[in-house]
Every structure is written in structure tokens, then in C-alpha cells.
Protein backbone atom coordinates (compact mmCIF):
# COMPACT_ATOMS: atom_id res chain seq x y z
CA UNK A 1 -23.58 -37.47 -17.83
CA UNK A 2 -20.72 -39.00 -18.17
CA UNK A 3 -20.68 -42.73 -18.95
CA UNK A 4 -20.00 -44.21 -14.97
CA UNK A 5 -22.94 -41.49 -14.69
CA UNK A 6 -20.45 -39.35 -12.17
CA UNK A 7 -19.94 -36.11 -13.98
CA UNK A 8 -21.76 -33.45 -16.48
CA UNK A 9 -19.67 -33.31 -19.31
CA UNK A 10 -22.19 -30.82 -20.93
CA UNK A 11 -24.70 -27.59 -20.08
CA UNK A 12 -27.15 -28.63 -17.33
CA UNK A 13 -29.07 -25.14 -18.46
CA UNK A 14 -28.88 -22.55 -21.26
CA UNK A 15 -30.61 -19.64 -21.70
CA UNK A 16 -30.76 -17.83 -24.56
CA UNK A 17 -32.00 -14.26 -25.94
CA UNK A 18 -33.70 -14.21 -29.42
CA UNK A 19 -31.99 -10.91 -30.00
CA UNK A 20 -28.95 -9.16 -28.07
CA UNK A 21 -30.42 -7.06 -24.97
CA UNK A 22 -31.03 -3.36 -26.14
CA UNK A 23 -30.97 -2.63 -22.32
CA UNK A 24 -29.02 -2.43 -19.32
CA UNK A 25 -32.50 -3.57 -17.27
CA UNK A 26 -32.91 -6.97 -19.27
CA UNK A 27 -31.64 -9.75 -16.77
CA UNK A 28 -31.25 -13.49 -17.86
CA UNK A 29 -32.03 -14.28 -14.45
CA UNK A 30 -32.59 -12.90 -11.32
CA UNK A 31 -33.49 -14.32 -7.52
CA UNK A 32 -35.32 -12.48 -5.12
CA UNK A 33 -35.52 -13.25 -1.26
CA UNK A 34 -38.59 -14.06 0.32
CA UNK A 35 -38.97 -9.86 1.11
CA UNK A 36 -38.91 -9.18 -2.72
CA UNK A 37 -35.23 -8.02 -2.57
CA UNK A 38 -32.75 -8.83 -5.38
CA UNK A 39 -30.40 -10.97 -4.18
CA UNK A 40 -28.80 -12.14 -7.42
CA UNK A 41 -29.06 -11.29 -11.02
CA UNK A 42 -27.47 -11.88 -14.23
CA UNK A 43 -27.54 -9.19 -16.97
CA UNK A 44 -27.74 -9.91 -20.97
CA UNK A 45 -24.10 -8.94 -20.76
CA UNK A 46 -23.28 -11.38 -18.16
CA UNK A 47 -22.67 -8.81 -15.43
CA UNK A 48 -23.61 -10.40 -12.32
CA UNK A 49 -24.79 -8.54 -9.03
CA UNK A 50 -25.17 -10.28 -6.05
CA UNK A 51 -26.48 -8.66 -2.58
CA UNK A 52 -23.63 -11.20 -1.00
CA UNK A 53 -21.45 -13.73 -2.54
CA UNK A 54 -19.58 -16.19 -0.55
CA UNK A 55 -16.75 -18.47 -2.05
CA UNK A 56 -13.68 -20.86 -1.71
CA UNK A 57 -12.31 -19.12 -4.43
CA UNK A 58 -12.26 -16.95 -6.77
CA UNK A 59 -10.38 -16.93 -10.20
CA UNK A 60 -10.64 -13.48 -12.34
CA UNK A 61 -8.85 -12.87 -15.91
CA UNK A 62 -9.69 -9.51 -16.56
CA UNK A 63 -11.07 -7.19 -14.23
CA UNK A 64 -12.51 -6.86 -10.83
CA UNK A 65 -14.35 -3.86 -9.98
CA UNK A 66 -15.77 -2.29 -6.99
CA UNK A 67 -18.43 0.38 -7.84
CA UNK A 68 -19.44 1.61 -4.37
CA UNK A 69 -19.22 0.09 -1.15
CA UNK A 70 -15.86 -2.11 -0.14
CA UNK A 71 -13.83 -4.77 -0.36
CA UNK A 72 -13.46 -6.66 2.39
CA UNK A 73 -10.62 -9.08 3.58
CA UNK A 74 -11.40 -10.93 7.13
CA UNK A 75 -9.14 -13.10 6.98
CA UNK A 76 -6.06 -14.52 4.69
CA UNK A 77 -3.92 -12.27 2.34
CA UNK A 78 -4.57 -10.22 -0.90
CA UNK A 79 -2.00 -11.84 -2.92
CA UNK A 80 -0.94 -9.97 -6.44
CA UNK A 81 1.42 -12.42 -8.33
CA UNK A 82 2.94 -10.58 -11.40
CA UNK A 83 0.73 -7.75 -11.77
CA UNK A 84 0.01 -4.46 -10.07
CA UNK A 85 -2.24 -3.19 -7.34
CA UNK A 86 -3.44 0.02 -8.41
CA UNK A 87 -5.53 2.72 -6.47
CA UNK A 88 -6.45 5.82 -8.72
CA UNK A 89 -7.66 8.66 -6.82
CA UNK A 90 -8.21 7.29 -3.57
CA UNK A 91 -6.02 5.64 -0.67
CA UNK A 92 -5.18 2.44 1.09
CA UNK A 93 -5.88 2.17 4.94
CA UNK A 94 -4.20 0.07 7.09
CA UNK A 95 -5.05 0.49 11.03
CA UNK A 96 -3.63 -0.73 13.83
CA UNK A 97 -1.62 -3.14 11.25
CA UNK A 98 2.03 -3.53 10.01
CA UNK A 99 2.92 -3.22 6.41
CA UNK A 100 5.88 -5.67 5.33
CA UNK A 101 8.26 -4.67 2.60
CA UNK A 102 10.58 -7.62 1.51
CA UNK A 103 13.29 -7.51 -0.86
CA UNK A 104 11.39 -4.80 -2.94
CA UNK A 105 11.40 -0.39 -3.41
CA UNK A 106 9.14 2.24 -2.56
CA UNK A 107 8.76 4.60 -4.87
CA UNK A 108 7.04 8.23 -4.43
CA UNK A 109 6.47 10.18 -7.64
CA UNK A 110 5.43 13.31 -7.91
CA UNK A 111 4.36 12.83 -4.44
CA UNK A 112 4.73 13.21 -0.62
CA UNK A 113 4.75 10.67 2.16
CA UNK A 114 2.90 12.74 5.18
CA UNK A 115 3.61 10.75 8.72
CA UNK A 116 1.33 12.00 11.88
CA UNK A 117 2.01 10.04 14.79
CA UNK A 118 1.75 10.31 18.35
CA UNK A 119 4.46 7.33 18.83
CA UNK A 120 7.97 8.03 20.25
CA UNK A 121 9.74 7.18 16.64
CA UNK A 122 8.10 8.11 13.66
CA UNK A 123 10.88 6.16 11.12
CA UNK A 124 13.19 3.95 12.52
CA UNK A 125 15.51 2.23 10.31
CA UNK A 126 17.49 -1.46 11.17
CA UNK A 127 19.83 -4.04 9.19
CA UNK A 128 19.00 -7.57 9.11
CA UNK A 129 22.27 -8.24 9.46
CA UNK A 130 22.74 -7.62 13.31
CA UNK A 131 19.77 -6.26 14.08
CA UNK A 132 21.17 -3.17 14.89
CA UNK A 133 19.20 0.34 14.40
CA UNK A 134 21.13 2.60 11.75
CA UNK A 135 19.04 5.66 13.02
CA UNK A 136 15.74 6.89 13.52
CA UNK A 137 13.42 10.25 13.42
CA UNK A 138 11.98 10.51 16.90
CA UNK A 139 8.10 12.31 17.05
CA UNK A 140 9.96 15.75 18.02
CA UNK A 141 11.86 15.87 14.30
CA UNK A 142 15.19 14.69 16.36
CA UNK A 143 17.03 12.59 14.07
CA UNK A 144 19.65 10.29 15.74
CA UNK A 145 22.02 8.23 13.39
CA UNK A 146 23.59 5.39 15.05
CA UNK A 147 25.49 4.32 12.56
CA UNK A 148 27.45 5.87 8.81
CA UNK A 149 27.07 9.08 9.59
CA UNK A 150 26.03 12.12 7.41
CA UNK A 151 27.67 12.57 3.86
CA UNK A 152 26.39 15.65 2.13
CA UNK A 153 28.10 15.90 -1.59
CA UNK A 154 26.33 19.16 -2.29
CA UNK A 155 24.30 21.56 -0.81
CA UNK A 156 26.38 22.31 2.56
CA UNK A 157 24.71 22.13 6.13
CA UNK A 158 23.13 25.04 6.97
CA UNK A 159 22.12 25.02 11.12
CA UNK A 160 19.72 27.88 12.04
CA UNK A 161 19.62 27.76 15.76
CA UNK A 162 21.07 25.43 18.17
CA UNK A 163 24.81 25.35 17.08
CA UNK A 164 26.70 22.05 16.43
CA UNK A 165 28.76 20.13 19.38
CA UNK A 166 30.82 18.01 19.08
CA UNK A 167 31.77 14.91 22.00
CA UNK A 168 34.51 13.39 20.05
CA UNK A 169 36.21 13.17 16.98
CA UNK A 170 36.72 16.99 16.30
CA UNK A 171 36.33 18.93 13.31
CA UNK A 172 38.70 18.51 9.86
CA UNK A 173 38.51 20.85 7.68
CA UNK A 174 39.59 18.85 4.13
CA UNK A 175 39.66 22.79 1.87
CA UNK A 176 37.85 26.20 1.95
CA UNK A 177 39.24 27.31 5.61
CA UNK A 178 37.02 27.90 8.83
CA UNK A 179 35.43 31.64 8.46
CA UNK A 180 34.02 32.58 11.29
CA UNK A 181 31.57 35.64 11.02
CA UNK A 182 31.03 36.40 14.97
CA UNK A 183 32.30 35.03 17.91
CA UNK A 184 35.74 34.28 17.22
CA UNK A 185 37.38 31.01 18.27
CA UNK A 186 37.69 29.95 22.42
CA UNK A 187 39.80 27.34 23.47
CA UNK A 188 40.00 25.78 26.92
């Protein structure tokens, strides 16, 4: 103890091995409950598995690693500060939830971003600047922009049924001509 008699300055308990553990079964301690069920052990490598562990918190340098089962968040926020969240092979879930983006990118490589939804918009995209939508992909596939328009710098616009109209603004034509395969031009 310390000398007011407070505080452990030193190891309350040690244990040690004569030699290192030769096996994965060799535990430097484990607790069962009163049903003979493991409820916590520590291995000769200092692995420790625990049927439940409750905490204020939790501080890990290296590595924290779910083997089967789940982690579990009921309340709070998974915060990463500097670092990366990374899922290999599997997927993230988030039901009946909202996912915030702020003042960062998404990025999809070699990749696909598959939306199913029963909603009435599937995207719908707004400025913070007057809260005003810019457009938005209803669940039909009708895509209504609201504001800036379409600018296509290659590739063309090729419409396979349903024509194009036009309420205002009419149609300039900056260079190539208007060809018009069938139909011909009517004017009223």
C-alpha cells in the first residue's frame, strides 16, 4: 500500500507458469458458476473469454476480435477516432435507423450500392444551404431534378421510349444539326 495506506502501488496477485504453456487448454485461471459453466478464463497467452463482460469502459491498443456471435451496442455510439472500421467479407446492418454522413465521402470500389425499398423516394438529395431538394429518384426509377439540370460531356442521351417534352425553355441546338429519322417536324 501506499504510505496514507489508500492505494496499491504494486501486484495484489501473480501467477506464474514454470514453463511457457505448450497448449491452447492450459488456463491461468478460470471461474465457473455454481452449474459448472465457464464463466471466465484466462489462457497462458493471456486470452481472456468471458461468458459476459460488463464495463464502464473499455480501452484496446491492438485488436478486438469477434469470433462468433455479435457485437452488441444498446446504447451510446461506436466512435472510431483516427482509424478505420473495417468489415471483410460480411456487411453492416442498420434497421429502422438513419446513417449520418458529415463533412466526409463515400466511396464504392469495385462495387455496387443495391437500394430495395418500398418508400416513395429511394435517394433524395438536399443543400444545407436552404434546405432546398436538388432532386430525387422516386421508388418507380423517376428521377426529378429540381435544381442544375443535366450536363452530359460525353456519351449523348439516348431515350428508348417515352419521347422528351419540353414545358419551357425550348430546344438549342449549339452544333451537329437536328436529324430527324421519322416523323418529320409539326408546328402549331
Amino acid at each position: 500500500r501506499s504510505e496514507g495506506g489508500e492505494h496499491f502501488r504494486k501486484t495484489i496477485l501473480r501467477l506464474d507458469a514454470p514453463q511457457t504453456p505448450s497448449s491452447s487448454k492450459f488456463k491461468f485461471l478460470e471461474l465457473h458458476s455454481l452449474g459448472g459453466e465457464s464463466v471466465l478464463a484466462v489462457d497462458g497467452e493471456g486470452r481472456v473469454r468471458s461468458a459476459r463482460l460488463e464495463t464502464e469502459n473499455v480501452n484496446i491498443s491492438s485488436t478486438l476480435s469477434v469470433d462468433e456471435g455479435r457485437l452488441s451496442l444498446k446504447k451510446g455510439i461506436l466512435s472510431v477516432d483516427k482509424g478505420t472500421l473495417s468489415v471483410d467479407k460480411g456487411r453492416i446492418d442498420v434497421q429502422k435507423s438513419d446513417v449520418t454522413i458529415s463533412e466526409s465521402n463515400v466511396r464504392i470500389v469495385k462495387g455496387q450500392l443495391d437500394i430495395s425499398t418500398d418508400e416513395e423516394f429511394i435517394l433524395r438529395a438536399e443543400t444545407n444551404i436552404d434546405n432546398t431538394t436538388l432532386f430525387e429518384i422516386e421508388g418507380n426509377g423517376r428521377t426529378n431534378i429540381h435544381r442544375g439540370g443535366i450536363h452530359v460531356d460525353s456519351g449523348g442521351l439516348h431515350v428508348v421510349s417515352g419521347g422528351i417534352d419540353l414545358e419551357a425553355g425550348g430546344l438549342r441546338v449549339q452544333a451537329g444539326g437536328l436529324n430527324i429519322a421519322d416523323g418529320g417536324i409539326v408546328t402549331k
